[in-house]
Protein backbone atom coordinates (compact mmCIF):
# COMPACT_ATOMS: atom_id res chain seq x y z
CA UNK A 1 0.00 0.00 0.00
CA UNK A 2 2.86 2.18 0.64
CA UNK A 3 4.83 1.53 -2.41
CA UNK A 4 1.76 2.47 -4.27
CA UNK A 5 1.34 5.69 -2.46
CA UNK A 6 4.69 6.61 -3.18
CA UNK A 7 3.98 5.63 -7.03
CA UNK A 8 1.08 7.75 -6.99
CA UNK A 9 2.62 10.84 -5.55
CA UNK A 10 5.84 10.33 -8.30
CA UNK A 11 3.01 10.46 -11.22
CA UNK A 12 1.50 13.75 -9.72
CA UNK A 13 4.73 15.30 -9.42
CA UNK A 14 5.69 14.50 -13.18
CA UNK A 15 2.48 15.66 -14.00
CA UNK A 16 2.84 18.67 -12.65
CA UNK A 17 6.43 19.14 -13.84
CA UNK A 18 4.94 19.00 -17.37
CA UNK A 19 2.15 21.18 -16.79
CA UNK A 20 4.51 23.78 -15.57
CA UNK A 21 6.89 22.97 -18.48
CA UNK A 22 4.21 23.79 -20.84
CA UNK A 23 3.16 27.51 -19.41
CA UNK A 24 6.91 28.22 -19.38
CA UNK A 25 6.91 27.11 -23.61
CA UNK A 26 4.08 29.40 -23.93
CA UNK A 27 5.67 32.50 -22.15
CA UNK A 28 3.41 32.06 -19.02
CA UNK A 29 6.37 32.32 -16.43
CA UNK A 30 4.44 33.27 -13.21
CA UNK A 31 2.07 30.64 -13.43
CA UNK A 32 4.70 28.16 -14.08
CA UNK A 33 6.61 29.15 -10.56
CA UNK A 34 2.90 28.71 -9.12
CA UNK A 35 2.75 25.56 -9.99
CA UNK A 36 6.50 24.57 -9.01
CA UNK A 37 6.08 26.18 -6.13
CA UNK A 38 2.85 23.70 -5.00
CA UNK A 39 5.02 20.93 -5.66
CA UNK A 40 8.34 21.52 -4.01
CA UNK A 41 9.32 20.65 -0.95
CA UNK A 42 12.62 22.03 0.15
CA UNK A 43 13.54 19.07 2.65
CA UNK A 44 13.19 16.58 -0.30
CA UNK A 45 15.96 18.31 -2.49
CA UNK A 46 18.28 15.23 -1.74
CA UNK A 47 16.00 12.75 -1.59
CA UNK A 48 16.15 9.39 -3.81
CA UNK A 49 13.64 10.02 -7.01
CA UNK A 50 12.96 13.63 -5.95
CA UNK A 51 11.40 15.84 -8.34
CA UNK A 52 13.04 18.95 -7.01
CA UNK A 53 16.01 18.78 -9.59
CA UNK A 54 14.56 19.38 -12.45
CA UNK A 55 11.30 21.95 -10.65
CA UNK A 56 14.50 23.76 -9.88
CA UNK A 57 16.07 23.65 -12.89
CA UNK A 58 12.23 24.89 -14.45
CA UNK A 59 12.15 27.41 -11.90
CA UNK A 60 15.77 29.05 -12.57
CA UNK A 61 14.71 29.77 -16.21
CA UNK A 62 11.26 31.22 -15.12
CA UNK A 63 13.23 33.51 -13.44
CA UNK A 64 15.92 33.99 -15.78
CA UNK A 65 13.11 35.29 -18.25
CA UNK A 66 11.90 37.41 -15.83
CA UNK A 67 14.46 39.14 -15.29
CA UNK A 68 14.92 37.92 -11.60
CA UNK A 69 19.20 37.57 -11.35
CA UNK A 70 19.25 35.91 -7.43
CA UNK A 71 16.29 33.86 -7.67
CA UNK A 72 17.62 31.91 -11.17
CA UNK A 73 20.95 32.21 -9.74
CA UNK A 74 19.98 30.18 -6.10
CA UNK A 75 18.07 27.42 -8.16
CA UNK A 76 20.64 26.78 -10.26
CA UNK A 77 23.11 26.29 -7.55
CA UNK A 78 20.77 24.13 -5.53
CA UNK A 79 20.84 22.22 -8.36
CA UNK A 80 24.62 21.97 -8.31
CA UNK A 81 23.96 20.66 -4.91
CA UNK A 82 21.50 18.12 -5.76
CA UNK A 83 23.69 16.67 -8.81
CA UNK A 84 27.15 17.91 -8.98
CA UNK A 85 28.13 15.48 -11.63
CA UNK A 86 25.75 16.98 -13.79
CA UNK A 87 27.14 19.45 -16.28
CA UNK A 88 23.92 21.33 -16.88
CA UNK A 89 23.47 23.33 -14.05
CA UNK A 90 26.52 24.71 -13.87
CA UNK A 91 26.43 25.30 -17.93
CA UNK A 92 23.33 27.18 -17.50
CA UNK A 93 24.32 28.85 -14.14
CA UNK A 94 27.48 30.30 -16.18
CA UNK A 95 25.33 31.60 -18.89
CA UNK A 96 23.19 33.26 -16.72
CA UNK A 97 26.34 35.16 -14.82
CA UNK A 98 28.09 36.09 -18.44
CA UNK A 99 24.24 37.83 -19.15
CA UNK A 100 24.39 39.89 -16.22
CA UNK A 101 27.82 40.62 -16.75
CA UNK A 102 29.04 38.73 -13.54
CA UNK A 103 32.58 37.35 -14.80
CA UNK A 104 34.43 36.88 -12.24
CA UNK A 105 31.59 34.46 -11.13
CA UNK A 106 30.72 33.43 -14.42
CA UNK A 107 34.56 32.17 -14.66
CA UNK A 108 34.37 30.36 -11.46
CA UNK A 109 31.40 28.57 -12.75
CA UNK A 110 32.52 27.80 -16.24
CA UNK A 111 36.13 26.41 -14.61
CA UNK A 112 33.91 24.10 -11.98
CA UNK A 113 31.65 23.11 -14.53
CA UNK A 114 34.53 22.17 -16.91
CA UNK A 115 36.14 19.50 -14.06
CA UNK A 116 32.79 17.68 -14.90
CA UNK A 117 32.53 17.83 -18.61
CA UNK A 118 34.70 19.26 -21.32
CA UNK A 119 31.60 21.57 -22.75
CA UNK A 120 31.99 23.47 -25.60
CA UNK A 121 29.19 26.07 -23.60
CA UNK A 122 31.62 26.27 -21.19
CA UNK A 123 34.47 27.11 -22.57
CA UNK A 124 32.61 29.56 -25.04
CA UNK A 125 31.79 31.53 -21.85
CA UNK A 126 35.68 31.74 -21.17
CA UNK A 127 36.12 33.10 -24.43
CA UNK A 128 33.60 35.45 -24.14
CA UNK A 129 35.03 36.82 -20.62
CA UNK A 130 38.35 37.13 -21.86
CA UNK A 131 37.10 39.20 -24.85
CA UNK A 132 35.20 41.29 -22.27
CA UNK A 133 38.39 41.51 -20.45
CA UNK A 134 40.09 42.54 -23.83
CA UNK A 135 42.60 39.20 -23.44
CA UNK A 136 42.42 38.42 -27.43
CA UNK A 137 44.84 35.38 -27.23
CA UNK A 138 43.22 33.37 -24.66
CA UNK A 139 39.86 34.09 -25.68
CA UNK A 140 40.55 32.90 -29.05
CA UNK A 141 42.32 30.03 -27.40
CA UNK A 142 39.19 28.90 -25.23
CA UNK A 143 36.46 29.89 -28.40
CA UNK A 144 38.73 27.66 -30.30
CA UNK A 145 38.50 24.71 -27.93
CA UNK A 146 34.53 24.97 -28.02
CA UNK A 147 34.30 25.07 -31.78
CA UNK A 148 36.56 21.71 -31.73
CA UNK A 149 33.45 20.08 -29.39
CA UNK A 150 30.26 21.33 -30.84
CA UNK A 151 31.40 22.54 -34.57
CA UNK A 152 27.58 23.61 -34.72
CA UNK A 153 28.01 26.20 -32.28
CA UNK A 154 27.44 29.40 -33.91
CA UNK A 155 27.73 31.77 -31.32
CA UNK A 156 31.04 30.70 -30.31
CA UNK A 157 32.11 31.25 -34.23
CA UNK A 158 30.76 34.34 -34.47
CA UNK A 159 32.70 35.41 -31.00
CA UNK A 160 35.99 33.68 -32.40
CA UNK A 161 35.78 35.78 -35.15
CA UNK A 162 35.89 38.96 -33.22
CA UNK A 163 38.55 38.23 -31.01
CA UNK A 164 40.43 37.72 -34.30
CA UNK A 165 39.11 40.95 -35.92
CA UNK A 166 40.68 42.62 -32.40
CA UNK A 167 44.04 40.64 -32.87
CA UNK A 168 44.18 42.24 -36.90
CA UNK A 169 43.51 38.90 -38.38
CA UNK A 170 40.49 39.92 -40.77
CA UNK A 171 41.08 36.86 -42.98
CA UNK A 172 40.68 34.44 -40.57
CA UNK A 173 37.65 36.33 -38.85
CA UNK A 174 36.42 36.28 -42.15
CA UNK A 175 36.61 32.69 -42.19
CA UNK A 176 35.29 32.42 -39.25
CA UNK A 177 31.95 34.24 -39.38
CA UNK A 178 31.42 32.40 -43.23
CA UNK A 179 31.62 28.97 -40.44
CA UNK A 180 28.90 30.87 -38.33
CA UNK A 181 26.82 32.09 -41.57
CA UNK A 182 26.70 28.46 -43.26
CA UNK A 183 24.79 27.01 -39.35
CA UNK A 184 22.82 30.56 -39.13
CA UNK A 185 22.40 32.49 -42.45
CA UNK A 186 19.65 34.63 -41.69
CA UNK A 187 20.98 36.37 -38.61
CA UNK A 188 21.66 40.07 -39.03
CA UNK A 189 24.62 39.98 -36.04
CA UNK A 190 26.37 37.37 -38.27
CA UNK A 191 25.67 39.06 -41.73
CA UNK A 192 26.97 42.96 -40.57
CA UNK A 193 30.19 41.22 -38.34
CA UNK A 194 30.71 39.53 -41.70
CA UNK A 195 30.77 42.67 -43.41
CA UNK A 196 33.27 44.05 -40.95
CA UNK A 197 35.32 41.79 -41.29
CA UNK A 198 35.13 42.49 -45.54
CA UNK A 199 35.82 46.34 -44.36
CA UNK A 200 38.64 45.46 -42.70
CA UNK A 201 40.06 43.40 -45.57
CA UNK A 202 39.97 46.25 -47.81
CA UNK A 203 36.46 45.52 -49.54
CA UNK A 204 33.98 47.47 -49.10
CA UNK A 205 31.42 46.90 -51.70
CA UNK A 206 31.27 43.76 -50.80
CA UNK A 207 31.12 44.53 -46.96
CA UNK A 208 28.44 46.77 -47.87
CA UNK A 209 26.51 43.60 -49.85
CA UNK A 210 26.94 41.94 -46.39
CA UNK A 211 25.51 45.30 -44.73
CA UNK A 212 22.44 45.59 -46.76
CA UNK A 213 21.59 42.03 -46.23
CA UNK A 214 21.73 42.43 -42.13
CA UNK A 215 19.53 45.81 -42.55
CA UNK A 216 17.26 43.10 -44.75
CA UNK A 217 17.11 40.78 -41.80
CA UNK A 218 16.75 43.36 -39.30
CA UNK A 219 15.52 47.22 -40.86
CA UNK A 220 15.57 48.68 -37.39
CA UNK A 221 19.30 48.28 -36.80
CA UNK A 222 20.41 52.09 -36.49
CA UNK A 223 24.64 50.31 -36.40
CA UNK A 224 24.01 48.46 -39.44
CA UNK A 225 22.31 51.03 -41.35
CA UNK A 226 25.55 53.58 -39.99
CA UNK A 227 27.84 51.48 -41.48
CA UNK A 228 26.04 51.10 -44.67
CA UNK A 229 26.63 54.92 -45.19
CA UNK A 230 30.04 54.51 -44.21
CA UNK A 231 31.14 51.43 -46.71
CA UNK A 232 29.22 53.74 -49.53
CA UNK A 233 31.29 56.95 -48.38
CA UNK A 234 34.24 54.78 -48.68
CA UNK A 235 33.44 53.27 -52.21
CA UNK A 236 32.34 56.60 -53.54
CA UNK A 237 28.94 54.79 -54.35
């Protein structure tokens, strides 16, 4: 009788995990802590078969997309807690910290996370500290080590490429955000770093080809449109 008790009370749980999983797909964050909040019970965080892993790990992005740093931030780490052989937590924990621009933490994080797994997340939030911290060489040197894991990994292309663009090396940047462009064509970030990077090289009508298509992707992009003028300055056209 007890064993089905405790099978019933599993069920509900899951249940309401995916209830709660489905407001938070549809944008309805509050009502997705509500129900998290019905369901967790703090004392049964280390518990055998506990739902409270992932209800935390559902509860940190609710309040990652609202905007609420701590709360996201104290989920996440009781997550840590709960599995600390799990790379997740400490992936998403670290992207949360490089968003709010907290990278000294953020650093800690990724270099903890990385003793568990060799992510390329993780060390693409290195390389974007380092090129906060203006550090060129090693952020290349980490972005490059998380394009060798995950060679789908856009963003960590796209940031490779401008730590090259800072170090003068406009070919290989180039190269580098044509990697990003062929996994994510229709992104305007991609398409005007892209024409940078042409700019840089010397070419500006076809920069400004690369230009026109970002202001296509995204017409209320006041940088891309500036540098538009600028290319066609430059080219006389």
């Amino acid at each position: 009788m007890l064993v089905f008790a405790i099978l019933i009370a599993a069920t509900a749980a899951h249940a309401s995990y995916q209830n709660a999983l489905k407001l938070f797909s549809k944008g309805d964050y509050e009502e997705s802590l509500k129900l998290i909040a019905d369901e967790l019970v703090i004392e049964n965080d280390l518990a055998p078969d506990s739902p409270n892993y992932n209800l935390r790990f559902l509860a940190a992005h609710n309040h990652w997309k609202l905007g609420n740093y701590k709360s996201a931030a104290a989920h996440f780490t009781r997550c840590i807690a709960i599995r600390s052989q799990n790379a997740d937590p400490f992936i998403d924990l670290a992207l949360l910290q490089l968003d709010n621009k907290r990278y000294n933490e953020a650093e800690q994080t990724a270099r903890r996370g990385l003793s568990v797994k060799k992510s390329a997340l993780l060390y693409y939030v290195l390389g974007k500290i380092y090129l906060e911290r203006k550090s060129y060489w090693n952020a290349k040197a980490f972005l490059e080590r998380a394009n060798a894991i995950d060679p789908e990994l856009y963003i960590s292309y796209n940031a490779l490429g401008i730590a090259l663009m800072n170090l003068k090396r406009y070919s290989q940047a180039n190269t580098a955000f044509s990697v990003a462009l062929a996994i994510k064509p229709d992104s305007a970030i991609l398409l005007n770093n892209m024409g940078m990077s042409l700019e840089k090289m010397g070419e500006p009508d076809k920069a400004r080809q690369y230009f026109q298509m970002a202001l296509d992707a995204d017409s209320d992009n006041d940088t891309v449109r500036e540098n538009i003028e600028r290319v066609q300055a430059l080219s006389g056209k």
